[in-house]
PDB file of N, CA and C in Angstrom:
ATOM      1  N   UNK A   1     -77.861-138.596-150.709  1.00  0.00           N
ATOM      2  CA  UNK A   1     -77.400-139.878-151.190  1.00  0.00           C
ATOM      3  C   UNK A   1     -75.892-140.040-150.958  1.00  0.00           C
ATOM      4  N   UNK A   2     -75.167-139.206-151.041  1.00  0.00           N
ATOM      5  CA  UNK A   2     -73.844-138.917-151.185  1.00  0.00           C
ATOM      6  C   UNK A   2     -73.034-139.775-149.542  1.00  0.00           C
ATOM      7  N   UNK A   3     -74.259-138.890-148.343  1.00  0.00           N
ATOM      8  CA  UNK A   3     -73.824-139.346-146.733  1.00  0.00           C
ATOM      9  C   UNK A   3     -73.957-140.864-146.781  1.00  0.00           C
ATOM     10  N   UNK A   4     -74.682-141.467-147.596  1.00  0.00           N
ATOM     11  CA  UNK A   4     -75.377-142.847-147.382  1.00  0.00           C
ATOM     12  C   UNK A   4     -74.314-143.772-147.862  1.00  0.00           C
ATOM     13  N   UNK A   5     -73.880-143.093-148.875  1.00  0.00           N
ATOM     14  CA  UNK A   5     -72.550-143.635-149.506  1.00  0.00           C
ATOM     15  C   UNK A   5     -71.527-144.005-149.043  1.00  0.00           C
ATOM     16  N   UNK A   6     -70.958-142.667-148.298  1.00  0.00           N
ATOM     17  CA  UNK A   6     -69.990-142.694-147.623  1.00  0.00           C
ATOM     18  C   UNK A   6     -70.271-143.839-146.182  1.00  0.00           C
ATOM     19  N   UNK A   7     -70.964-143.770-145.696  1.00  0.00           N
ATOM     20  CA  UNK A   7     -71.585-144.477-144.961  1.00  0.00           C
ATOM     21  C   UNK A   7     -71.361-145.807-145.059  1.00  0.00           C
ATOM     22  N   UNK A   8     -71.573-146.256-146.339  1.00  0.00           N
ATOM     23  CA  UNK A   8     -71.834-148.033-146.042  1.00  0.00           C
ATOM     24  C   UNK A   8     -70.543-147.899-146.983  1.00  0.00           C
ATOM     25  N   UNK A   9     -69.794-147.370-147.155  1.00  0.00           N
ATOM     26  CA  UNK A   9     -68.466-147.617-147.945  1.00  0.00           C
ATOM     27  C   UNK A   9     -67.147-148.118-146.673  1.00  0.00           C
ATOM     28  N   UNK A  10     -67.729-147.374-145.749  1.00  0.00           N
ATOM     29  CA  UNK A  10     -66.731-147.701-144.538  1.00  0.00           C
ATOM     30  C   UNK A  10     -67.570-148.808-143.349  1.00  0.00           C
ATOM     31  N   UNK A  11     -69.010-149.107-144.016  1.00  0.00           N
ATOM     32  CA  UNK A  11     -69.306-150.269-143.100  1.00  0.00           C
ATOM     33  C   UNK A  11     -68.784-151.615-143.677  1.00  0.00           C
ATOM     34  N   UNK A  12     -68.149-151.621-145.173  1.00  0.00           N
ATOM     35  CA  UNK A  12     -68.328-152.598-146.333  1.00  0.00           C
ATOM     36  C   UNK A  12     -66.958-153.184-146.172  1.00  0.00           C
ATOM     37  N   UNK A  13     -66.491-154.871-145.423  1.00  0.00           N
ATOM     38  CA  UNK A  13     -64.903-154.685-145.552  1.00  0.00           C
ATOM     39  C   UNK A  13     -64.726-155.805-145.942  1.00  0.00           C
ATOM     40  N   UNK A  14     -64.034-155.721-146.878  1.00  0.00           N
ATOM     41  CA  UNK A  14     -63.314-157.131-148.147  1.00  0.00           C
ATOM     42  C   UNK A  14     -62.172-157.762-147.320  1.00  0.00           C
ATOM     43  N   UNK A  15     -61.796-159.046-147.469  1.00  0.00           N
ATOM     44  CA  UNK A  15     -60.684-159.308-147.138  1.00  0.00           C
ATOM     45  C   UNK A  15     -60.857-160.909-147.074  1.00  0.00           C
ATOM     46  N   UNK A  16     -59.646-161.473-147.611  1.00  0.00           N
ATOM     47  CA  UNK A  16     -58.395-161.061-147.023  1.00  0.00           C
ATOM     48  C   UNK A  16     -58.233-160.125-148.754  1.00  0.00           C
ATOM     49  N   UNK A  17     -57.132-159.493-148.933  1.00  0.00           N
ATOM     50  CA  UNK A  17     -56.855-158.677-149.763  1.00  0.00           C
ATOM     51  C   UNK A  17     -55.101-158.626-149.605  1.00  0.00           C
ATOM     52  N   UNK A  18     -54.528-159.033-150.438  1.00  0.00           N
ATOM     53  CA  UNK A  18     -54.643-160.055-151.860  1.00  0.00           C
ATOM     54  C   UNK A  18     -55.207-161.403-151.190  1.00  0.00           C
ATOM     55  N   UNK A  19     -56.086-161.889-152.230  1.00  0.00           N
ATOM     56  CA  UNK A  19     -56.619-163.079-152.121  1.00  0.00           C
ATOM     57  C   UNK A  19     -56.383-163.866-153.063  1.00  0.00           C
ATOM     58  N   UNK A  20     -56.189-165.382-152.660  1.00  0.00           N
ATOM     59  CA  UNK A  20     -55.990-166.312-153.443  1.00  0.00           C
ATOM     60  C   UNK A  20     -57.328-167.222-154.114  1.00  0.00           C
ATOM     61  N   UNK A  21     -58.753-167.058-153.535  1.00  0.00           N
ATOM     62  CA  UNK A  21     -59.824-167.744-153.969  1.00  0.00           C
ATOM     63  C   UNK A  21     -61.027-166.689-153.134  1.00  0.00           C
ATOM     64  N   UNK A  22     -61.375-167.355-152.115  1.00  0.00           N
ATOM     65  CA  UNK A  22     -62.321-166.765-150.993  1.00  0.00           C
ATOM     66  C   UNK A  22     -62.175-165.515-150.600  1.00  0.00           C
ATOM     67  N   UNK A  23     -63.203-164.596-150.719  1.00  0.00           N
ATOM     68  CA  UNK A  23     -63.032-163.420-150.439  1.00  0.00           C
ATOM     69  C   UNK A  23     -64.242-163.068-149.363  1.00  0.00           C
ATOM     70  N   UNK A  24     -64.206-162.826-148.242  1.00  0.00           N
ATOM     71  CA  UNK A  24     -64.943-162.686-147.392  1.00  0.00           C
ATOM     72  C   UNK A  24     -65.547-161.128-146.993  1.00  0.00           C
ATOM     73  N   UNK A  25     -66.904-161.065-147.015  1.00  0.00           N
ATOM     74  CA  UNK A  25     -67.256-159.635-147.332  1.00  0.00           C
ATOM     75  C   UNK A  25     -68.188-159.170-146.123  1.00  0.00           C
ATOM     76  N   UNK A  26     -67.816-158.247-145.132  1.00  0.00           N
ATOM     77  CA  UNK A  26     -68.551-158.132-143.464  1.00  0.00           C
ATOM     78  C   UNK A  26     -69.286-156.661-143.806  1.00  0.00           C
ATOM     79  N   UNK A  27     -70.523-156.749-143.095  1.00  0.00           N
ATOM     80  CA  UNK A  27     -71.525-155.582-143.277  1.00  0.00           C
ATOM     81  C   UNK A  27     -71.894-154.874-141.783  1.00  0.00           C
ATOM     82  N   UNK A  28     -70.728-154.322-141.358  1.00  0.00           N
ATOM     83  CA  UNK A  28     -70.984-154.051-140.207  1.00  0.00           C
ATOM     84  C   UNK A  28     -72.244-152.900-139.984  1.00  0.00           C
ATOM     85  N   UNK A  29     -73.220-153.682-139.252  1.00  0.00           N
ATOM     86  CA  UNK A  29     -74.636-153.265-138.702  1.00  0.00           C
ATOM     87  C   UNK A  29     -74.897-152.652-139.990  1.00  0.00           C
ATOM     88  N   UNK A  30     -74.720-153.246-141.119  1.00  0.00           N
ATOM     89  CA  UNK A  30     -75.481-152.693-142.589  1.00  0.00           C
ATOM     90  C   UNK A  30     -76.551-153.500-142.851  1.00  0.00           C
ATOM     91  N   UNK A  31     -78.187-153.128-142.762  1.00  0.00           N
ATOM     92  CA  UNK A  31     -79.144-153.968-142.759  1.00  0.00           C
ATOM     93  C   UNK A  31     -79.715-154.065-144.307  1.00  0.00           C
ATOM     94  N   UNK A  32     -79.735-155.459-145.286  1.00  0.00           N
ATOM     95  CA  UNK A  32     -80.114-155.227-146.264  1.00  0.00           C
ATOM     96  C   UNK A  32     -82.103-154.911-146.311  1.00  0.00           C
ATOM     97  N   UNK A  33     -82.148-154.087-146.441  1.00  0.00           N
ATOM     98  CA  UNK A  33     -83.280-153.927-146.670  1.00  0.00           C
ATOM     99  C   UNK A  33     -84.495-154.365-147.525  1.00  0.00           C
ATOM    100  N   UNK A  34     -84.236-154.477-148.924  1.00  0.00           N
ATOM    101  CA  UNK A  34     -84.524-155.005-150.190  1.00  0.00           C
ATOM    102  C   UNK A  34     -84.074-155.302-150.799  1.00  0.00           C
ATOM    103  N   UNK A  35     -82.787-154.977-151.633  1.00  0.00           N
ATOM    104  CA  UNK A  35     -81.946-156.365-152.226  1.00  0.00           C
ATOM    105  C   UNK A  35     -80.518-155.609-152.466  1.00  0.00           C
ATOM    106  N   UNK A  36     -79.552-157.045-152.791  1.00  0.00           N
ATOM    107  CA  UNK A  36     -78.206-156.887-152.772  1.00  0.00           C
ATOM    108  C   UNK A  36     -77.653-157.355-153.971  1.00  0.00           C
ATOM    109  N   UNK A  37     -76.601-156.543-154.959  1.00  0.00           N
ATOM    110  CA  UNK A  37     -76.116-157.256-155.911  1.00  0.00           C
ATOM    111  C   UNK A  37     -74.512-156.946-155.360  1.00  0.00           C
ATOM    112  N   UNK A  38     -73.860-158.149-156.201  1.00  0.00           N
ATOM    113  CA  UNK A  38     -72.560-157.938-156.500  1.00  0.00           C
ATOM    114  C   UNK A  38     -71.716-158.001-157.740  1.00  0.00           C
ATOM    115  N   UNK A  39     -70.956-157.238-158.156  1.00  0.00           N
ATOM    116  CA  UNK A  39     -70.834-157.376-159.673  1.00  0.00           C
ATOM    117  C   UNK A  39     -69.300-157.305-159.574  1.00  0.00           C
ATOM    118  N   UNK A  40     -68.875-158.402-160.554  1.00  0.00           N
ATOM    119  CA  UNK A  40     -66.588-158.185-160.278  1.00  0.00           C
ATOM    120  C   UNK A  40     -66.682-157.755-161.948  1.00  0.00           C
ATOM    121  N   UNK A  41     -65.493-156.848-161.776  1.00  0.00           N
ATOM    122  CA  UNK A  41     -64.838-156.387-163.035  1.00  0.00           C
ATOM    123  C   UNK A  41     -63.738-156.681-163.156  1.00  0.00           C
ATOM    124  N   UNK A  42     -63.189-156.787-164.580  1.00  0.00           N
ATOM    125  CA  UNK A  42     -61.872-157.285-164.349  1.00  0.00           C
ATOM    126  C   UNK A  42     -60.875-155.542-164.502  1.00  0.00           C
ATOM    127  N   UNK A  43     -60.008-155.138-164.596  1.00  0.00           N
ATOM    128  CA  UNK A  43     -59.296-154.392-164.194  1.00  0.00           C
ATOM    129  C   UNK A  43     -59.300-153.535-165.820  1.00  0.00           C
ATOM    130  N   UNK A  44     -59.992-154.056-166.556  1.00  0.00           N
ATOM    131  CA  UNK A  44     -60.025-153.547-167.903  1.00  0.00           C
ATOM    132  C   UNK A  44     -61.716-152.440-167.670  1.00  0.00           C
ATOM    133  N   UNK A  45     -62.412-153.164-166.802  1.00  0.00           N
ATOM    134  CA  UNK A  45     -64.020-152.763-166.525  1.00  0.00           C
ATOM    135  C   UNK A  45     -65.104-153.795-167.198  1.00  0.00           C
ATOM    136  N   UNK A  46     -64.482-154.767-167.458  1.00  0.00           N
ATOM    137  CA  UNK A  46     -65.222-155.996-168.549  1.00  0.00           C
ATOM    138  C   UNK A  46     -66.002-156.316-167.066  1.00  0.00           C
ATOM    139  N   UNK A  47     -67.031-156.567-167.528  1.00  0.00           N
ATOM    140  CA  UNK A  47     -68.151-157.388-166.338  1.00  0.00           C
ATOM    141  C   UNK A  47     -68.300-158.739-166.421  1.00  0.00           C
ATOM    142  N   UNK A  48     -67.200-159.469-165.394  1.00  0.00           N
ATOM    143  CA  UNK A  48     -66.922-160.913-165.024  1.00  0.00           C
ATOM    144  C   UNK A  48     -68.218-162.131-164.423  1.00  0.00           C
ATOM    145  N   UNK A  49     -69.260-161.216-163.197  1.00  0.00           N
ATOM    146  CA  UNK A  49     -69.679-162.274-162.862  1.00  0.00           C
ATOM    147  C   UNK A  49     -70.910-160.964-161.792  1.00  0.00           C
ATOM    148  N   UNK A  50     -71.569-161.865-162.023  1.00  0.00           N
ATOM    149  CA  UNK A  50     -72.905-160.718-161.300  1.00  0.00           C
ATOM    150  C   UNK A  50     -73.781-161.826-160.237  1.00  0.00           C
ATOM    151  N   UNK A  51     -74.203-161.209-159.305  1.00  0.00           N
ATOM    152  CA  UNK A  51     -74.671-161.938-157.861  1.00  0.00           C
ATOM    153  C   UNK A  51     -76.040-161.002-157.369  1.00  0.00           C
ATOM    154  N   UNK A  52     -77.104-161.452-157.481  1.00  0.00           N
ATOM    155  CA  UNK A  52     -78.165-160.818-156.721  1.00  0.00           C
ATOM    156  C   UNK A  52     -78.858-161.655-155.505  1.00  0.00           C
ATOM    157  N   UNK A  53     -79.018-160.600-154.323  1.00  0.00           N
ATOM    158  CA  UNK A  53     -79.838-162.110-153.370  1.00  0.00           C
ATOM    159  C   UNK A  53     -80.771-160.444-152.351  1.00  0.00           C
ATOM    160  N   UNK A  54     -81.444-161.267-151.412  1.00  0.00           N
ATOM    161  CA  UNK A  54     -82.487-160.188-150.512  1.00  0.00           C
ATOM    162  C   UNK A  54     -81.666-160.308-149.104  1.00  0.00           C
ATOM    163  N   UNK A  55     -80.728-161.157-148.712  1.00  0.00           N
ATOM    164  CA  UNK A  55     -79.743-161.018-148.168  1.00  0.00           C
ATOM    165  C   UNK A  55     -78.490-160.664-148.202  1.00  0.00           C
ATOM    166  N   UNK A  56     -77.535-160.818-147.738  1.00  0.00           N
ATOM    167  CA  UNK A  56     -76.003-160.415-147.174  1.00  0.00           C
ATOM    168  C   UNK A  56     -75.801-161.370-147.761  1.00  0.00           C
ATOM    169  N   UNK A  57     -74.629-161.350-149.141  1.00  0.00           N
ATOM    170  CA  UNK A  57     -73.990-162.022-149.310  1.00  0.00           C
ATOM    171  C   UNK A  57     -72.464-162.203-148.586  1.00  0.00           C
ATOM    172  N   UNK A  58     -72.044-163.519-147.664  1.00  0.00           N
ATOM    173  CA  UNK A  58     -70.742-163.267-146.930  1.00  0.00           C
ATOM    174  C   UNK A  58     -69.429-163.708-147.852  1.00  0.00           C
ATOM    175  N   UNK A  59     -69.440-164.588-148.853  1.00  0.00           N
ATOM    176  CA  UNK A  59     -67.837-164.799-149.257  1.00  0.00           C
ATOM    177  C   UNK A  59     -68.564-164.745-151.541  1.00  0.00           C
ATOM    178  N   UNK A  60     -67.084-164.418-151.505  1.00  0.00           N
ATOM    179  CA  UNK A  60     -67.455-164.520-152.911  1.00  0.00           C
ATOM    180  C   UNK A  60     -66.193-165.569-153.505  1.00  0.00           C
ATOM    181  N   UNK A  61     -66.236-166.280-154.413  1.00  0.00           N
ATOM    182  CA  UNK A  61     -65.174-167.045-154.598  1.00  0.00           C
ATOM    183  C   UNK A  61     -64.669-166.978-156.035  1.00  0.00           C
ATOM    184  N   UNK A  62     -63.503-166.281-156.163  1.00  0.00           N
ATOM    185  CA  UNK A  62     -62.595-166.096-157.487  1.00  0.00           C
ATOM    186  C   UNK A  62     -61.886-166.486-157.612  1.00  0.00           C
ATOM    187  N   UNK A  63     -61.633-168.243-157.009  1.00  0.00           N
ATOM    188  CA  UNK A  63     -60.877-168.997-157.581  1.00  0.00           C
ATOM    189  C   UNK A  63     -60.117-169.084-159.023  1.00  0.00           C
ATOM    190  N   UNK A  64     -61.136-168.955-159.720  1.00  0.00           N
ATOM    191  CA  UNK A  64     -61.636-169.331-161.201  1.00  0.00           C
ATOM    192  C   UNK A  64     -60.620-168.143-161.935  1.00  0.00           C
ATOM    193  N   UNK A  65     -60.589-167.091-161.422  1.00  0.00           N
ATOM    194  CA  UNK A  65     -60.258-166.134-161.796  1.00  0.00           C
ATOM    195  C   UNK A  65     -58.708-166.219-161.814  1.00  0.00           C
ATOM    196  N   UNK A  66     -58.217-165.469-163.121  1.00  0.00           N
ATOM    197  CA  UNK A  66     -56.731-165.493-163.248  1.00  0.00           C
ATOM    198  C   UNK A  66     -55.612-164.319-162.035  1.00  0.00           C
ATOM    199  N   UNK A  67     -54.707-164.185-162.137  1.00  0.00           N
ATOM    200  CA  UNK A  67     -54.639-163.373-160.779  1.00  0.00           C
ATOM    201  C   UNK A  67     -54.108-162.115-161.765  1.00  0.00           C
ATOM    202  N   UNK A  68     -54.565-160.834-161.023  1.00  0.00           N
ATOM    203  CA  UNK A  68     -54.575-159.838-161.411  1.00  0.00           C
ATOM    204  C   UNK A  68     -55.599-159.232-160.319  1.00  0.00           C
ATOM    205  N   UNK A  69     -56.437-157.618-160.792  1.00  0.00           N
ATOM    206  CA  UNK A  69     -56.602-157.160-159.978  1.00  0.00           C
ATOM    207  C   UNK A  69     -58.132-156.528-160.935  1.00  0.00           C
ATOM    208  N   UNK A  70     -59.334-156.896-159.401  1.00  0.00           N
ATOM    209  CA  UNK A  70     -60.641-156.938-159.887  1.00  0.00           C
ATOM    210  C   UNK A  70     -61.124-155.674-158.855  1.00  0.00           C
ATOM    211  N   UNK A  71     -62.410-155.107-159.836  1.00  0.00           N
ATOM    212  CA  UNK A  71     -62.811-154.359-158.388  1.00  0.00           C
ATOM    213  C   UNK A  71     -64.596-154.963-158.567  1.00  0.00           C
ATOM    214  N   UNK A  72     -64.355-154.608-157.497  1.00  0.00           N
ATOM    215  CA  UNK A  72     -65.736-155.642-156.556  1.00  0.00           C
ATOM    216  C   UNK A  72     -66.987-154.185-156.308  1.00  0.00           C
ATOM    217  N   UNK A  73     -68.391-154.475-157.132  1.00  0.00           N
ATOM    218  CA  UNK A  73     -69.437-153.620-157.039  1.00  0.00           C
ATOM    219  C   UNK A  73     -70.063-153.848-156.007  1.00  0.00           C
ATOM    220  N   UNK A  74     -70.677-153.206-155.033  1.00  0.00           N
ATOM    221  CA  UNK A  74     -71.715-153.920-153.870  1.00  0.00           C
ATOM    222  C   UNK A  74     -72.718-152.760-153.702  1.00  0.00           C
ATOM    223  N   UNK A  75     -73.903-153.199-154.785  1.00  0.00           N
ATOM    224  CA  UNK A  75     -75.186-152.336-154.108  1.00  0.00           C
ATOM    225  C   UNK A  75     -76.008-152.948-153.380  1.00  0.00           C
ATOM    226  N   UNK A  76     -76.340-151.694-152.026  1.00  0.00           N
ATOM    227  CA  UNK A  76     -77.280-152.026-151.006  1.00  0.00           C
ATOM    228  C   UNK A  76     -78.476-151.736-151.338  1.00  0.00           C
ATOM    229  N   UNK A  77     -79.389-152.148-151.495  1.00  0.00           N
ATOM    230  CA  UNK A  77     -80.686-151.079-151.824  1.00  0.00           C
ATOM    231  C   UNK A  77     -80.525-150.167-152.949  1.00  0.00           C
ATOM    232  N   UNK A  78     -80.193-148.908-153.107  1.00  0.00           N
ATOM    233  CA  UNK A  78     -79.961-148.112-153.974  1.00  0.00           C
ATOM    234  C   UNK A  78     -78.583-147.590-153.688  1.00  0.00           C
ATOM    235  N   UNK A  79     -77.482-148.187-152.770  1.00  0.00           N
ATOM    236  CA  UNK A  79     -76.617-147.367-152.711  1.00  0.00           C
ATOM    237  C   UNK A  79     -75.093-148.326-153.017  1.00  0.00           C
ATOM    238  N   UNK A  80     -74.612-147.979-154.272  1.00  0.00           N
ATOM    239  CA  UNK A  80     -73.271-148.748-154.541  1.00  0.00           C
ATOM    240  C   UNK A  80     -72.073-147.995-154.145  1.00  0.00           C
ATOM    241  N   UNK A  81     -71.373-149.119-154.145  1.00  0.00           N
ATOM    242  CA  UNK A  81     -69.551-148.677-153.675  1.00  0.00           C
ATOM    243  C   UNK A  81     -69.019-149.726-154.353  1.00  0.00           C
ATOM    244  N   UNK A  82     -67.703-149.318-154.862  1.00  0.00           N
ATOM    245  CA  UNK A  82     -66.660-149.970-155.253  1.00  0.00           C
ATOM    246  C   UNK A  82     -65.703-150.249-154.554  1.00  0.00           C
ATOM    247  N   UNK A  83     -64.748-151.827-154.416  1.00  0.00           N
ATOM    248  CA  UNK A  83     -63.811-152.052-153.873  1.00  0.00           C
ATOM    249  C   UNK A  83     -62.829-152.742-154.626  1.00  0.00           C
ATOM    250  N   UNK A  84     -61.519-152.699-154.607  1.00  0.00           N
ATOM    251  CA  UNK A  84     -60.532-153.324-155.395  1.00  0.00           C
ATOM    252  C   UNK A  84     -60.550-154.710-154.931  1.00  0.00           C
ATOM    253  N   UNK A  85     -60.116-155.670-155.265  1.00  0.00           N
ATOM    254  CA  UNK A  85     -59.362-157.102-154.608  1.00  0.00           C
ATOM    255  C   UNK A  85     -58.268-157.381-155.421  1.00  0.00           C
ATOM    256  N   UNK A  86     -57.032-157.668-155.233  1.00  0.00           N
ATOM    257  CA  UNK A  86     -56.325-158.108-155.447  1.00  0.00           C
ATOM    258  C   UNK A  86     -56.429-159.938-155.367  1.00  0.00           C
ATOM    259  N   UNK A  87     -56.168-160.774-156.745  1.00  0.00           N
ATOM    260  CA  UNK A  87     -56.130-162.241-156.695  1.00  0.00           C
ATOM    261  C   UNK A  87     -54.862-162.723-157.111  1.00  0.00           C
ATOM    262  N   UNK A  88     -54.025-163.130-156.064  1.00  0.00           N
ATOM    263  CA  UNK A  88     -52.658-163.518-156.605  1.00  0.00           C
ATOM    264  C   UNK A  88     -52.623-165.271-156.508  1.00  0.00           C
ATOM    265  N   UNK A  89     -51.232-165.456-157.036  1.00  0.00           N
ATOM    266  CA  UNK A  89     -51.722-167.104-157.114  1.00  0.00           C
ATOM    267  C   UNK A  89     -51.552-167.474-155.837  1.00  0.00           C
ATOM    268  N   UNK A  90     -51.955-169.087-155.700  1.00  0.00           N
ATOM    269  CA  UNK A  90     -52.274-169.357-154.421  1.00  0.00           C
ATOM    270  C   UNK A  90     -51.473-169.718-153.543  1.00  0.00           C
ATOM    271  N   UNK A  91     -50.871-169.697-151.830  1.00  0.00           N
ATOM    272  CA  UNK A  91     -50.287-169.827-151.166  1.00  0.00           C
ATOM    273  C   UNK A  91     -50.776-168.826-149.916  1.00  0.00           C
ATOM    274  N   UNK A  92     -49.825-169.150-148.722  1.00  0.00           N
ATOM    275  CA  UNK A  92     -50.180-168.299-147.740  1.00  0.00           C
ATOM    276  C   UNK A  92     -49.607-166.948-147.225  1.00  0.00           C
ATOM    277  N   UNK A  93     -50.096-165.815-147.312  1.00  0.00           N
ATOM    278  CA  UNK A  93     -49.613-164.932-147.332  1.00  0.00           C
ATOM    279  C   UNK A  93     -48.829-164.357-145.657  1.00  0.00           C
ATOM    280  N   UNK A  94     -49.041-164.867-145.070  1.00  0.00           N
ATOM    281  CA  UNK A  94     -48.928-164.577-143.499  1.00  0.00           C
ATOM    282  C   UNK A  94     -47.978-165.421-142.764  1.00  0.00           C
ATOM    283  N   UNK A  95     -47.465-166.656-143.379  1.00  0.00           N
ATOM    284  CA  UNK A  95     -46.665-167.068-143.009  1.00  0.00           C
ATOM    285  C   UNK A  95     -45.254-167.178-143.597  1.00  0.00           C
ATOM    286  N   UNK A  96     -44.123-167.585-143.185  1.00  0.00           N
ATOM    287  CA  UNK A  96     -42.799-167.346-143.830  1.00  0.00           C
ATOM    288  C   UNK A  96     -42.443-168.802-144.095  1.00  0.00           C
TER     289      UNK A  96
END
């Protein structure tokens, strides 16, 4: 279980990171098999907002959310990983 882990932890990529709303989530050649949840915590571990589907979910949106710093649950089938996101307030980060 452990290889499987590691595995879809580095197929699993969040971004943009820091985000201001939209968080876009890519499953490279990760096939959902039977089902997908997503679960955000807030930085305390309080459980914010929970997502189940039999597909790939692609964006998650934490607009709503105050800015601070969440980490993002993603189980595949039987196999979860955790990811941080950073939500800062809104503007563009890439330009000057």
């Amino acid at each position: 279980m452990q290889a499987d882990k590691l595995a879809t932890e580095k197929k699993v990529i969040i971004f943009p990171n820091p985000t201001n709303g939209i968080v876009r989530i890519l499953y490279h050649n990760l096939p959902v098999k039977k089902d997908l949840s997503i679960t955000v915590y807030s930085e305390l571990g309080q459980m914010l907002r929970e997502v189940h589907s039999h597909t790939a979910i692609n964006e998650l949106n934490l607009a709503s959310f105050p800015q601070g710093m969440y980490y993002i649950r993603i189980t595949i089938d039987d196999v979860s990983i955790t990811k941080y996101i950073i939500k800062a307030t809104s503007g563009n980060y890439y330009s000057r």
